[in-house]
C-alpha atoms as a PDB file:
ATOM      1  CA  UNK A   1    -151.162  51.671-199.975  1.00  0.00           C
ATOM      2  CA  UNK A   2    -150.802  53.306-196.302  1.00  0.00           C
ATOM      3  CA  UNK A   3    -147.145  54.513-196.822  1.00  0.00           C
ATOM      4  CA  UNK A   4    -147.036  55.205-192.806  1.00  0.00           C
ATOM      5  CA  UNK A   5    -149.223  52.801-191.598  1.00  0.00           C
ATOM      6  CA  UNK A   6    -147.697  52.409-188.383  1.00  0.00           C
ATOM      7  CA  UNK A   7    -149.005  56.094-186.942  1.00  0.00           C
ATOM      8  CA  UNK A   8    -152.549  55.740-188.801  1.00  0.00           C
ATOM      9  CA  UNK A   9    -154.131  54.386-185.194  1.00  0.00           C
ATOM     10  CA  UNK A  10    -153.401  57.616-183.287  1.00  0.00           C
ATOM     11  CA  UNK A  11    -153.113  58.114-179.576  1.00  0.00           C
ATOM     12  CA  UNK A  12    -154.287  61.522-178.295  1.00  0.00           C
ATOM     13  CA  UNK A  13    -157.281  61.577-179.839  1.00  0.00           C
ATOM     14  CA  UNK A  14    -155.724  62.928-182.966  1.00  0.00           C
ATOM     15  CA  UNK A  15    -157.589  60.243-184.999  1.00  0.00           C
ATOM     16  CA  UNK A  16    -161.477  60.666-183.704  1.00  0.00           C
ATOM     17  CA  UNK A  17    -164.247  60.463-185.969  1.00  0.00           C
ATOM     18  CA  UNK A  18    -165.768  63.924-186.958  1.00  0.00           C
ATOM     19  CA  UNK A  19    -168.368  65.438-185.438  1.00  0.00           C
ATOM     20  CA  UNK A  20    -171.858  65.724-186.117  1.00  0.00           C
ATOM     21  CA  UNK A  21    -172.550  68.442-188.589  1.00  0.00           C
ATOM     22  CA  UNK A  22    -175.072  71.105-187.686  1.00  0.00           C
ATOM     23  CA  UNK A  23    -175.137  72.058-191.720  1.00  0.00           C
ATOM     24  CA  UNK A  24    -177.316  70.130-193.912  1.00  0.00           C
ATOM     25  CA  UNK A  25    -174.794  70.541-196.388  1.00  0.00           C
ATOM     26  CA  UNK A  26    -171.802  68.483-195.280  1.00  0.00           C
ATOM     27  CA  UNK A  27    -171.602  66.228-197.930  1.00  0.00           C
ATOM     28  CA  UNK A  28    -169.936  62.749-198.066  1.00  0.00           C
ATOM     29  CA  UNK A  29    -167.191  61.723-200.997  1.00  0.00           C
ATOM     30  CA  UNK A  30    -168.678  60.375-203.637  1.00  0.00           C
ATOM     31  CA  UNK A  31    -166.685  57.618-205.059  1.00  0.00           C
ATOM     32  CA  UNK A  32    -163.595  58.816-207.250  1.00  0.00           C
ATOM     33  CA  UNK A  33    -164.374  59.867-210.452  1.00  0.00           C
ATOM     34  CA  UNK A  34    -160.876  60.320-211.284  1.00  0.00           C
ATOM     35  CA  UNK A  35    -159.063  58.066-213.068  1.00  0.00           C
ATOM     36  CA  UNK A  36    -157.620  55.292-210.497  1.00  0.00           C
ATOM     37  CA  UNK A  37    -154.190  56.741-208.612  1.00  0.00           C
ATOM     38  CA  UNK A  38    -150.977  54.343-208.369  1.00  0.00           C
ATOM     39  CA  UNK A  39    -151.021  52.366-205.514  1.00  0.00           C
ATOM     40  CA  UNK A  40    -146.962  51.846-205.483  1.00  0.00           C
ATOM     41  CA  UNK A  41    -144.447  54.247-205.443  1.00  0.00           C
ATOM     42  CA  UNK A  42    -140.783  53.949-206.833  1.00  0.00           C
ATOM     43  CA  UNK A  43    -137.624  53.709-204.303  1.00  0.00           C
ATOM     44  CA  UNK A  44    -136.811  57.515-204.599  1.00  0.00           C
ATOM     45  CA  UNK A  45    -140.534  58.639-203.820  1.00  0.00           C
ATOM     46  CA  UNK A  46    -140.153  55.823-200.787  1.00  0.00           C
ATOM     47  CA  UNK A  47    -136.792  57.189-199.833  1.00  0.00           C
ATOM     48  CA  UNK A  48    -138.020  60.443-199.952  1.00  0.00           C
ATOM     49  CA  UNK A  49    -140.994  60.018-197.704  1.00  0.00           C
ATOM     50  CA  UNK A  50    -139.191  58.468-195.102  1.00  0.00           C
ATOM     51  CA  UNK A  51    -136.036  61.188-194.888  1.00  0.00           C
ATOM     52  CA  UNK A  52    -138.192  63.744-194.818  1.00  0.00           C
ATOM     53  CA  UNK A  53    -140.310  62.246-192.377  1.00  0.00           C
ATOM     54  CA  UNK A  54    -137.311  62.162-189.615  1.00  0.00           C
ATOM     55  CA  UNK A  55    -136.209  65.369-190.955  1.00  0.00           C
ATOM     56  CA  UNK A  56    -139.742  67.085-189.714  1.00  0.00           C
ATOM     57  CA  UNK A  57    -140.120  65.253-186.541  1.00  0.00           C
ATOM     58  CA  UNK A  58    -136.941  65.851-185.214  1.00  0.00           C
ATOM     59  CA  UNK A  59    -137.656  69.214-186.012  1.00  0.00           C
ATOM     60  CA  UNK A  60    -140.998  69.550-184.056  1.00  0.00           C
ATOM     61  CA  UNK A  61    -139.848  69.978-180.553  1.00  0.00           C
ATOM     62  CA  UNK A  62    -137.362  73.039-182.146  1.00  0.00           C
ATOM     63  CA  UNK A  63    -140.518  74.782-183.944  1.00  0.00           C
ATOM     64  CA  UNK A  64    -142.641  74.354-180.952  1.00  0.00           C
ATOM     65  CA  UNK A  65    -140.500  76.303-178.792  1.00  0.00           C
ATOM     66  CA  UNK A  66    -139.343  79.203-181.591  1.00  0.00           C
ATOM     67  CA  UNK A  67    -140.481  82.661-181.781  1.00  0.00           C
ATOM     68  CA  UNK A  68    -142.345  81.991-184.990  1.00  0.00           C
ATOM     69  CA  UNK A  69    -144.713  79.629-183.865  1.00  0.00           C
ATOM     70  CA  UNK A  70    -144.870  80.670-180.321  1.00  0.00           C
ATOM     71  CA  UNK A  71    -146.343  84.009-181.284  1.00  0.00           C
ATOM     72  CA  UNK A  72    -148.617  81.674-183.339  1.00  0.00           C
ATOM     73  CA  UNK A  73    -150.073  79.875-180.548  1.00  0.00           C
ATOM     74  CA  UNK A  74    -150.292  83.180-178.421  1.00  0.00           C
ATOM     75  CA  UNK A  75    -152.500  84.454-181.183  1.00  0.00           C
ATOM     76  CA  UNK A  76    -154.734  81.362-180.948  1.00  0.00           C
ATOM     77  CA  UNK A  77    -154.770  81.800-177.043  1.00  0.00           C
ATOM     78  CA  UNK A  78    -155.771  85.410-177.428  1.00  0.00           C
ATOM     79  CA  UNK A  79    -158.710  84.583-179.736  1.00  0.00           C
ATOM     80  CA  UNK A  80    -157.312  85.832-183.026  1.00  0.00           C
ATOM     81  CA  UNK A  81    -156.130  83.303-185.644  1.00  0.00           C
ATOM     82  CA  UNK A  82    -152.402  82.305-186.799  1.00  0.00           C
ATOM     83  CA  UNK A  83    -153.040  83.886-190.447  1.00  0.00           C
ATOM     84  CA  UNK A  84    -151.115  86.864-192.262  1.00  0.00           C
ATOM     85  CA  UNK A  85    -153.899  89.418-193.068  1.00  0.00           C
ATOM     86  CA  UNK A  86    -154.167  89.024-196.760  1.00  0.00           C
ATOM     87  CA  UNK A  87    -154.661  85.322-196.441  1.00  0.00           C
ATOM     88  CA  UNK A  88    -157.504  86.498-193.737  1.00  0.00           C
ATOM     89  CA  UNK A  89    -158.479  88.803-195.997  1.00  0.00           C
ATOM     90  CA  UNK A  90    -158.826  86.652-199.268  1.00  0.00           C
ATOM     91  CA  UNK A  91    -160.485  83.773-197.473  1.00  0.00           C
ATOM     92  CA  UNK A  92    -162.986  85.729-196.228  1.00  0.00           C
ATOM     93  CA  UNK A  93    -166.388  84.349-193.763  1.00  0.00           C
ATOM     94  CA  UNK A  94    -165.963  80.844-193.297  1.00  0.00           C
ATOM     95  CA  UNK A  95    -169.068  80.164-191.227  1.00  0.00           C
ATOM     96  CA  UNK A  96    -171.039  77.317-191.936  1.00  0.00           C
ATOM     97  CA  UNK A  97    -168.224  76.170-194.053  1.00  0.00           C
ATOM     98  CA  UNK A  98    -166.108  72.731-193.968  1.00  0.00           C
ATOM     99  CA  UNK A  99    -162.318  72.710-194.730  1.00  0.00           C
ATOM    100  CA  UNK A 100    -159.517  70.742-194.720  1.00  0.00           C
ATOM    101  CA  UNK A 101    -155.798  71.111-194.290  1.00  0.00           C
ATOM    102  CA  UNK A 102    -153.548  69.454-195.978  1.00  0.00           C
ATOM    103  CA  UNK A 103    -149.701  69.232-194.470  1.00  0.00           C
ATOM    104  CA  UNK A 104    -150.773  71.096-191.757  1.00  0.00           C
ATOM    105  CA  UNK A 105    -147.825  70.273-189.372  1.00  0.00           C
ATOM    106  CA  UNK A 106    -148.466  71.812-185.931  1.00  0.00           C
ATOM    107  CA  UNK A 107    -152.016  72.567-187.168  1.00  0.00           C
ATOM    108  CA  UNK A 108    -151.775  76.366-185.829  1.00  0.00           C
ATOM    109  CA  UNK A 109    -153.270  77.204-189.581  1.00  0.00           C
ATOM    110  CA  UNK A 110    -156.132  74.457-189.458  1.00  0.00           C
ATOM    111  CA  UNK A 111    -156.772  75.646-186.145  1.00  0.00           C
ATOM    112  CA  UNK A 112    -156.905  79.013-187.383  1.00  0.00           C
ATOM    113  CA  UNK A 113    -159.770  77.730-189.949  1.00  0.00           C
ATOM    114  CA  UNK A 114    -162.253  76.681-187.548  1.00  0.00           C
ATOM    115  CA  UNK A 115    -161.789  80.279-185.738  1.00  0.00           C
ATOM    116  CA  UNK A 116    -162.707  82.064-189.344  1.00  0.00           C
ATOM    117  CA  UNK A 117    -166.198  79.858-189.068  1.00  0.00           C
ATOM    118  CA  UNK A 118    -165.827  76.874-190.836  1.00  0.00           C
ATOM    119  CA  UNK A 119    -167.718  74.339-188.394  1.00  0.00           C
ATOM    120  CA  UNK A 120    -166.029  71.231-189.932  1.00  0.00           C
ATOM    121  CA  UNK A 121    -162.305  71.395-189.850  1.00  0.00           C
ATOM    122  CA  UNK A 122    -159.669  68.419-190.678  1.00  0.00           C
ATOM    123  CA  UNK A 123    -155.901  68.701-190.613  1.00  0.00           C
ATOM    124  CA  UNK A 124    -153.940  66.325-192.479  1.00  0.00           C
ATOM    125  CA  UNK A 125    -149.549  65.574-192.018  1.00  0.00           C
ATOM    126  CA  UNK A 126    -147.446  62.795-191.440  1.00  0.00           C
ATOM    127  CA  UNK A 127    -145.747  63.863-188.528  1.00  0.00           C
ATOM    128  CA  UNK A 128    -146.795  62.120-185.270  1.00  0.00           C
ATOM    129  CA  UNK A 129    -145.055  64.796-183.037  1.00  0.00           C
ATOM    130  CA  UNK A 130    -146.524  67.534-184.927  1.00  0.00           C
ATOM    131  CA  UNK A 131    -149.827  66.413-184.890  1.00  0.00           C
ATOM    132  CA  UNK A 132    -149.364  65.635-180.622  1.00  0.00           C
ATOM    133  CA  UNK A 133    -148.580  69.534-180.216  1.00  0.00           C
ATOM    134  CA  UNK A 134    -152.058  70.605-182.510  1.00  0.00           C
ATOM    135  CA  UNK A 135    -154.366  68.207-180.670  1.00  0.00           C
ATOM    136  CA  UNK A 136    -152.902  69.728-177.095  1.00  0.00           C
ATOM    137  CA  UNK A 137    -153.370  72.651-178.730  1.00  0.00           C
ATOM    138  CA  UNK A 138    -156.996  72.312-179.988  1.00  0.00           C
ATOM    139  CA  UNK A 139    -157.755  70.593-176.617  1.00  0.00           C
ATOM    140  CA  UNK A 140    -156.419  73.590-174.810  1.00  0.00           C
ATOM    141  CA  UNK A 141    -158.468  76.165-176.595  1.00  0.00           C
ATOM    142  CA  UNK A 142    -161.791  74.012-176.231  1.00  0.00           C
ATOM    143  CA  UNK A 143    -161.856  73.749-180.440  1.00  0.00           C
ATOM    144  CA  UNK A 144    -162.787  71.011-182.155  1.00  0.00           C
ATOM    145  CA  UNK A 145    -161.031  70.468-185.205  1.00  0.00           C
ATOM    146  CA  UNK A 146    -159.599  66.323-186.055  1.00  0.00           C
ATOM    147  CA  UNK A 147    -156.635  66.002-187.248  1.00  0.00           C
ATOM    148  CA  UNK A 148    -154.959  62.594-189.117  1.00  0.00           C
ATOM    149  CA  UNK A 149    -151.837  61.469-188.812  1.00  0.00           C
ATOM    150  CA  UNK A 150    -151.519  59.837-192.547  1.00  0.00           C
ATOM    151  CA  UNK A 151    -148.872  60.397-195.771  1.00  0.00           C
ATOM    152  CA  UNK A 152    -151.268  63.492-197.229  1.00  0.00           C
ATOM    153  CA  UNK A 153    -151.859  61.279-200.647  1.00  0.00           C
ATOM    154  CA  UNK A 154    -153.717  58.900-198.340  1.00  0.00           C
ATOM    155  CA  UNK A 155    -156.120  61.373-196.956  1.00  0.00           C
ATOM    156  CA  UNK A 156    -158.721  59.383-198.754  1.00  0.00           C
ATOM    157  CA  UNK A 157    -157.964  56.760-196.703  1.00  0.00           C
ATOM    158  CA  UNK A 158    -158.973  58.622-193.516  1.00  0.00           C
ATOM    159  CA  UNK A 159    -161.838  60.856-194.360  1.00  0.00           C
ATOM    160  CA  UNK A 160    -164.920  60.252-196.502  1.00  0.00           C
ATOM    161  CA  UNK A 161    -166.597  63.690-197.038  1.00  0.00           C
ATOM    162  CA  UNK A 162    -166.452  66.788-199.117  1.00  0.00           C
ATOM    163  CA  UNK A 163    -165.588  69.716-198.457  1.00  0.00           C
ATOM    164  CA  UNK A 164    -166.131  73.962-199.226  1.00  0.00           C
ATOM    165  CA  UNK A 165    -162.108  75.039-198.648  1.00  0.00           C
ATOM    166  CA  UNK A 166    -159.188  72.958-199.427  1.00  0.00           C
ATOM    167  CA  UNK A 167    -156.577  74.638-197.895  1.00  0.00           C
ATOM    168  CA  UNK A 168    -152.585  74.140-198.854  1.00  0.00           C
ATOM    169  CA  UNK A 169    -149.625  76.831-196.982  1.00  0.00           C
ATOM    170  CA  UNK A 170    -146.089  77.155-197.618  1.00  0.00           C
ATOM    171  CA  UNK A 171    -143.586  74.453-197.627  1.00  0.00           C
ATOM    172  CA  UNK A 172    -146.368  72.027-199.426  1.00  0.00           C
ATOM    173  CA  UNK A 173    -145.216  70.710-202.753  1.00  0.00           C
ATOM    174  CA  UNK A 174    -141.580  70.741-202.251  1.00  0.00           C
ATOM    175  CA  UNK A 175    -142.474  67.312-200.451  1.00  0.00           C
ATOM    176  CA  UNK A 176    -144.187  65.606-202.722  1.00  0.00           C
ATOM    177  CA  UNK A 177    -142.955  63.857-206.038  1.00  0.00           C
ATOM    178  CA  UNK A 178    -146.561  63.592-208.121  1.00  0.00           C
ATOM    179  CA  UNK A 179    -148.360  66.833-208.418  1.00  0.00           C
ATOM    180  CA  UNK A 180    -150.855  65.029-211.069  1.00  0.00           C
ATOM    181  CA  UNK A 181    -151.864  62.993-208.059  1.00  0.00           C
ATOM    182  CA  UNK A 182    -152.014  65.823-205.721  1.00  0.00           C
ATOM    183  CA  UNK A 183    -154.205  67.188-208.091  1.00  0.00           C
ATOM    184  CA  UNK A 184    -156.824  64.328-208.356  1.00  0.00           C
ATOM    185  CA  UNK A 185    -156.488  64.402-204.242  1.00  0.00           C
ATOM    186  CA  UNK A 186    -157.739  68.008-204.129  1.00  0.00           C
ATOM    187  CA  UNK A 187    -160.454  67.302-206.861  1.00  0.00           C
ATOM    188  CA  UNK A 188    -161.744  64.649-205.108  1.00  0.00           C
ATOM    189  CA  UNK A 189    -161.811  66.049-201.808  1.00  0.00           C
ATOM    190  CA  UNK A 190    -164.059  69.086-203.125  1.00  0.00           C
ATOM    191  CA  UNK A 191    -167.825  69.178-203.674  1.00  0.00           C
ATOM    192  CA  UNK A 192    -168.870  70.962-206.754  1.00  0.00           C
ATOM    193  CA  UNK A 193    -168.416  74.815-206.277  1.00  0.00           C
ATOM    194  CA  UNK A 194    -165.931  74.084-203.644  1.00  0.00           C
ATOM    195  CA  UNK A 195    -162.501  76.023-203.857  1.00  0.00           C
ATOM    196  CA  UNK A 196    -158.477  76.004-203.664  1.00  0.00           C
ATOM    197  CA  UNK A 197    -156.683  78.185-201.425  1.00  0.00           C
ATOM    198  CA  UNK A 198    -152.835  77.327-202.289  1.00  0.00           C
ATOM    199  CA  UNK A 199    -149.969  79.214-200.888  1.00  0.00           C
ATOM    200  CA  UNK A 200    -146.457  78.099-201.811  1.00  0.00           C
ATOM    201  CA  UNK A 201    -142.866  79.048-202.479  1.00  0.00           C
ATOM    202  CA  UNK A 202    -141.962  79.864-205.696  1.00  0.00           C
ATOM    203  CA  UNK A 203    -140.176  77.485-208.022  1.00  0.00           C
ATOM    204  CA  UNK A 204    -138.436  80.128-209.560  1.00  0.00           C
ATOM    205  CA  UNK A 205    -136.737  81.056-205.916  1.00  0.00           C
ATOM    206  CA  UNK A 206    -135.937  77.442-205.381  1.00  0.00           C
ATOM    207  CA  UNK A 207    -133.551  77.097-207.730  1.00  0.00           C
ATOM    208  CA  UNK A 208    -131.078  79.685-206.508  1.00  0.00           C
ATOM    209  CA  UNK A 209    -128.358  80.001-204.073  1.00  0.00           C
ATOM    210  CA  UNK A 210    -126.623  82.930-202.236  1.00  0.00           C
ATOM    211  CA  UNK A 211    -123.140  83.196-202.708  1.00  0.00           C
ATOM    212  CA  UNK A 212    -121.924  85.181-199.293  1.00  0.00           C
ATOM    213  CA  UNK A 213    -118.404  85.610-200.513  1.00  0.00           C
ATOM    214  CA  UNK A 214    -119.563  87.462-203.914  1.00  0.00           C
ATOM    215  CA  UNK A 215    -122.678  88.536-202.625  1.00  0.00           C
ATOM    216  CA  UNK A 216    -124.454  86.870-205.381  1.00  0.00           C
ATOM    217  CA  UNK A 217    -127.689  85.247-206.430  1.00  0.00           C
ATOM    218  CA  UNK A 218    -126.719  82.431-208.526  1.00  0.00           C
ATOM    219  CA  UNK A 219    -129.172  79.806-210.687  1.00  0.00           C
ATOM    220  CA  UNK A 220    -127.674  77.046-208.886  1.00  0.00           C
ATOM    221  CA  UNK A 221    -130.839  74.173-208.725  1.00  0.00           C
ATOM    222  CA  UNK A 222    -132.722  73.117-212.236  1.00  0.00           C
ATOM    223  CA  UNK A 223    -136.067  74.747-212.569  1.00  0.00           C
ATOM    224  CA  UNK A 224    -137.436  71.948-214.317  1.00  0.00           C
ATOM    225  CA  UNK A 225    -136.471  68.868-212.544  1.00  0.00           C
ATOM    226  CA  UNK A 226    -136.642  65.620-213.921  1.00  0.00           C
ATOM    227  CA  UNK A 227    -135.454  63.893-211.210  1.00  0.00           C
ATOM    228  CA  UNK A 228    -135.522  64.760-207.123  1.00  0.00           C
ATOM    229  CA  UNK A 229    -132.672  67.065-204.802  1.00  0.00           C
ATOM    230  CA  UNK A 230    -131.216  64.964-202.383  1.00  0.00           C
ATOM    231  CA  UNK A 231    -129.854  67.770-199.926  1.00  0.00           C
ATOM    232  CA  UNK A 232    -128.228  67.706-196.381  1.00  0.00           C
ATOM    233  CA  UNK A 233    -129.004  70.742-194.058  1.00  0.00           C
ATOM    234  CA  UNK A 234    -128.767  71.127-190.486  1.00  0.00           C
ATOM    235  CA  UNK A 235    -130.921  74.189-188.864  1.00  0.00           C
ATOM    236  CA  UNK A 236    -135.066  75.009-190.299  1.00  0.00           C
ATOM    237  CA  UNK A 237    -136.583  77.382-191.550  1.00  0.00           C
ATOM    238  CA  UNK A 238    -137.946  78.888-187.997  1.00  0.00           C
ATOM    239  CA  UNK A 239    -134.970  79.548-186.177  1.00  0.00           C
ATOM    240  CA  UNK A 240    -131.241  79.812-185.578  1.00  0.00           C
ATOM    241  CA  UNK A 241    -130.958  76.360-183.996  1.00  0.00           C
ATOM    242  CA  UNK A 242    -128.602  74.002-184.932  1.00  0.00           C
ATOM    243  CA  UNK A 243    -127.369  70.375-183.948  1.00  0.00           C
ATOM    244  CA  UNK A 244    -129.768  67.882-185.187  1.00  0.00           C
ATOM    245  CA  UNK A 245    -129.472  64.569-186.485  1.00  0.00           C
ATOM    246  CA  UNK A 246    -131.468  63.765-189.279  1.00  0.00           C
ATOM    247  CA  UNK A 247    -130.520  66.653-192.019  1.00  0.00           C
ATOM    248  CA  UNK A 248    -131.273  64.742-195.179  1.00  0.00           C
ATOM    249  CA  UNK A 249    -134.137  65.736-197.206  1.00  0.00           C
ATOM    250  CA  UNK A 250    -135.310  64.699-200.726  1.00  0.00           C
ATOM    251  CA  UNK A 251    -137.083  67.401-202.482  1.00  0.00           C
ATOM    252  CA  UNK A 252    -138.665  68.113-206.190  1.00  0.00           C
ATOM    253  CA  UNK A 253    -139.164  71.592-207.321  1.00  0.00           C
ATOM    254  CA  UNK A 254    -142.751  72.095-209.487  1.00  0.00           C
ATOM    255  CA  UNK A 255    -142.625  74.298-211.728  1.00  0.00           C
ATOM    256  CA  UNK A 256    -145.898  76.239-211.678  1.00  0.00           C
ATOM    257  CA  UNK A 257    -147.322  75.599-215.521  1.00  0.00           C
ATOM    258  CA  UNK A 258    -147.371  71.932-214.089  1.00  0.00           C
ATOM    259  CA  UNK A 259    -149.563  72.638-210.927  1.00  0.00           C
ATOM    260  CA  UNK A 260    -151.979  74.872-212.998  1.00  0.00           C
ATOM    261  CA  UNK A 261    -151.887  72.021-215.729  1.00  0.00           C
ATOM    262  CA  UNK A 262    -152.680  69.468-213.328  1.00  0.00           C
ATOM    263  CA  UNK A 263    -155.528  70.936-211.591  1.00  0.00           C
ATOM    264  CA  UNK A 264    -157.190  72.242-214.680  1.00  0.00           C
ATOM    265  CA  UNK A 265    -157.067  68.111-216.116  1.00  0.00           C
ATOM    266  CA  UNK A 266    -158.932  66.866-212.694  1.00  0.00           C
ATOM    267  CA  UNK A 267    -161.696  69.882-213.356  1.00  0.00           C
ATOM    268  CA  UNK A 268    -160.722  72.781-211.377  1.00  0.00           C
ATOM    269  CA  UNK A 269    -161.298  76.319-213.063  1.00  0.00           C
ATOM    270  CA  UNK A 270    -158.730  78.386-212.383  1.00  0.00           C
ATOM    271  CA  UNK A 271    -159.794  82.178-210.556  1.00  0.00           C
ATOM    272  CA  UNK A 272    -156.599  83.905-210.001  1.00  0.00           C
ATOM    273  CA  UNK A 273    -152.725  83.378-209.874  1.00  0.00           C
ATOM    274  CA  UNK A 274    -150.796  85.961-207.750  1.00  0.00           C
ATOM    275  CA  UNK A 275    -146.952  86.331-207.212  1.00  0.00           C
ATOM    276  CA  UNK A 276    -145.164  88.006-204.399  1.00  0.00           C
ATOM    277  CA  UNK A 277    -141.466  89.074-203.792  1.00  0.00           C
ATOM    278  CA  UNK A 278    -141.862  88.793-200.253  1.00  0.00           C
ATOM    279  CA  UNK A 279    -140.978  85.354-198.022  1.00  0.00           C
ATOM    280  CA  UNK A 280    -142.419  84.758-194.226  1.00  0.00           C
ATOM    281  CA  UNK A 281    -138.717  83.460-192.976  1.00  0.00           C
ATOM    282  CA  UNK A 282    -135.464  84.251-194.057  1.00  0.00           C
ATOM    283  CA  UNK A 283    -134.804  82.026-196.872  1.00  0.00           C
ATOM    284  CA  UNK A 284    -130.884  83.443-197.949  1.00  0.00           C
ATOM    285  CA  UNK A 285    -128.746  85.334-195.558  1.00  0.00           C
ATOM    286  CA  UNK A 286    -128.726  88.287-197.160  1.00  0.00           C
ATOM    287  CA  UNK A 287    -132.824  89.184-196.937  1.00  0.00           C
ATOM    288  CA  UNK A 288    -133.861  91.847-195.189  1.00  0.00           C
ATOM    289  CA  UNK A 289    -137.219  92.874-193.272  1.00  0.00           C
ATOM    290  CA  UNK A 290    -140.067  94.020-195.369  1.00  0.00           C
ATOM    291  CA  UNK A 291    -142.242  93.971-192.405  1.00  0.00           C
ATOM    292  CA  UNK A 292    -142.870  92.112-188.848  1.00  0.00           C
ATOM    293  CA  UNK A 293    -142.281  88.515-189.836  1.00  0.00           C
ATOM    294  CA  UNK A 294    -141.632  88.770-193.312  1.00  0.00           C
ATOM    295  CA  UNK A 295    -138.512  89.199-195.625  1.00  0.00           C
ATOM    296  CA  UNK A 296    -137.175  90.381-199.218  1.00  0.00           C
ATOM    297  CA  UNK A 297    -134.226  91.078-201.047  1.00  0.00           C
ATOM    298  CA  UNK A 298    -132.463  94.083-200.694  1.00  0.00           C
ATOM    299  CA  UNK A 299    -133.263  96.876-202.369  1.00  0.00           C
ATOM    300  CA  UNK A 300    -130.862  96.619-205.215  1.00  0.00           C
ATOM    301  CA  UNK A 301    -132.978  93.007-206.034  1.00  0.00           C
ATOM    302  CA  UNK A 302    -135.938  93.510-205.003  1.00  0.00           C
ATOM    303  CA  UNK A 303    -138.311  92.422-207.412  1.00  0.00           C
ATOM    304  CA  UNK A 304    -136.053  90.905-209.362  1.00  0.00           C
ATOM    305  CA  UNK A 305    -137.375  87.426-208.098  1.00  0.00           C
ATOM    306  CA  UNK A 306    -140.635  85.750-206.804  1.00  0.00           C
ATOM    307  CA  UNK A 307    -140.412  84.103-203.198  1.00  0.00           C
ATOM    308  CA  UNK A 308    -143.947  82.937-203.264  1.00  0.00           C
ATOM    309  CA  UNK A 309    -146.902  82.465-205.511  1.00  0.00           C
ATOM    310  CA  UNK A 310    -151.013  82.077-204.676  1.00  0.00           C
ATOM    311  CA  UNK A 311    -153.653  80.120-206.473  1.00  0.00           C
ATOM    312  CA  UNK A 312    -157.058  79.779-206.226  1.00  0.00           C
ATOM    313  CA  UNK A 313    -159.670  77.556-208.099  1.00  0.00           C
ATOM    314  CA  UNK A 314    -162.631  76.043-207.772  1.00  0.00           C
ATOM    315  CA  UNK A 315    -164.195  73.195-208.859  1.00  0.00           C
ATOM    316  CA  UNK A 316    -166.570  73.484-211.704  1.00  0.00           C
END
């Protein structure tokens, strides 16, 4: 079912077909294999999509115009890549390679992809006004990567190949309410010997809160959440700004023995699991700088909680 069918015909030439492969190997998607997905979702999973939908792109023009994301885009524009260096680092050569983005928002990150190599290069997110700012984008730096404006779990829906690198950054699976479907996306949008790259916060950092008046780090959300967080915040993640209109989110924290679970059951192989104490934006007031553009606890925490966490798989 096209949960957001009303921005799947994109303007902008966000939606164009993709281009002609130089690489023999581009492969198209064989039909699913997988068992088949639901094609209905229930009201909170529908309620969720569309507050969090407003919540992002009300949010866009804010982002656009931060410090954050406008050192991003002067990256691009100076021929380097909007990537922290150990992501760089661990993704290695991507020439000749095809990848895809999913929940790619202002696509600085997918963008980012085709300058590592990779000569086929999709972005996927549900955010119209997002998607507006990575096609000018693109279009300005003469690249070449498509992007669809689609709810990510109907990718399939909008492209019909393989590919080498399925890529997934921070702020991913807080969005989503089915990680066993996320799962069977991600297996079915890999050819054999393809690979994971998944950055995300941690579940573990999720459930706290930062009590200013005690100075305290207190368990304050469930880890294991049966049911989602309906929350109400004005400001982002990106900056100080303030004022907007559509603060309502619905979230569902994932703990990580279900994404590893889920993965493994739609044939992935598991390579490595890494955890970090470190966080690229402020996420409680009282974080400080661990270096340019990145934050921790202070020093009588640190380490005493994971901010973020890193798997990669392939499929077998």
């Amino acid at each position: 079912m096209a949960i957001l069918a009303e921005f799947q015909t994109q303007q902008h030439n966000c939606n164009e077909p993709l281009a002609a492969s130089p690489r023999d190997t581009v492969r198209k998607r064989m039909p699913v294999i997988l068992e088949p997905m639901q094609t209905q979702w229930d009201d909170q999973a529908q309620d969720g999509f569309n507050s969090n939908q407003l919540f992002w792109d009300e949010r866009v023009p804010s982002h656009w115009r931060s410090q954050m994301y406008q050192q991003h885009a002067q990256d691009l524009r100076a021929g380097g890549v909007a990537l922290d260096d150990h992501v760089i680092k661990t993704l290695g050569d991507l020439t000749g390679q095809s990848a895809i983005h999913l929940q790619c928002h202002m696509g600085m990150e997918t963008l980012s992809l085709e300058r590592l190599g990779a000569i086929t290069t999709v972005g996927i997110d549900f955010s119209k006004p997002a998607l507006e700012h990575a096609c000018a984008l693109r279009d300005e730096l003469g690249l070449s990567t498509t992007f669809h404006c689609c709810n990510v779990y109907d990718t399939l829906e909008h492209v019909d190949q393989t590919f080498d690198l399925v890529f997934v950054s921070l702020g991913a699976l807080c969005w989503l309410p089915d990680v066993p479907r996320w799962a069977a996306l991600i297996g079915n949008l890999l050819h054999p010997g393809g690979r994971l790259y998944f950055i995300d916060s941690h579940p573990m950092a999720s459930t706290l809160d930062y009590n200013k008046e005690h100075d305290l780090m207190q368990v304050h959300f469930p880890y294991f959440q049966h049911k989602a967080v309906v929350l109400e915040e004005d400001g982002s993640y990106a900056s100080s700004e303030t004022g907007f209109k559509q603060n309502r989110t619905v979230e569902w924290n994932h703990p990580i023995g279900e994404v590893v679970t889920a993965l493994i059951r739609v044939g992935l192989v598991i390579d490595s699991l890494d955890e970090s104490n470190t966080c690229c934006y402020k996420a409680f007031e009282n974080m400080t700088p661990s270096r340019p553009g990145w934050w921790q606890l202070p020093p009588a925490l640190e380490g005493f909680v994971p901010f973020e966490y890193t798997l990669q798989a392939h499929k077998a």
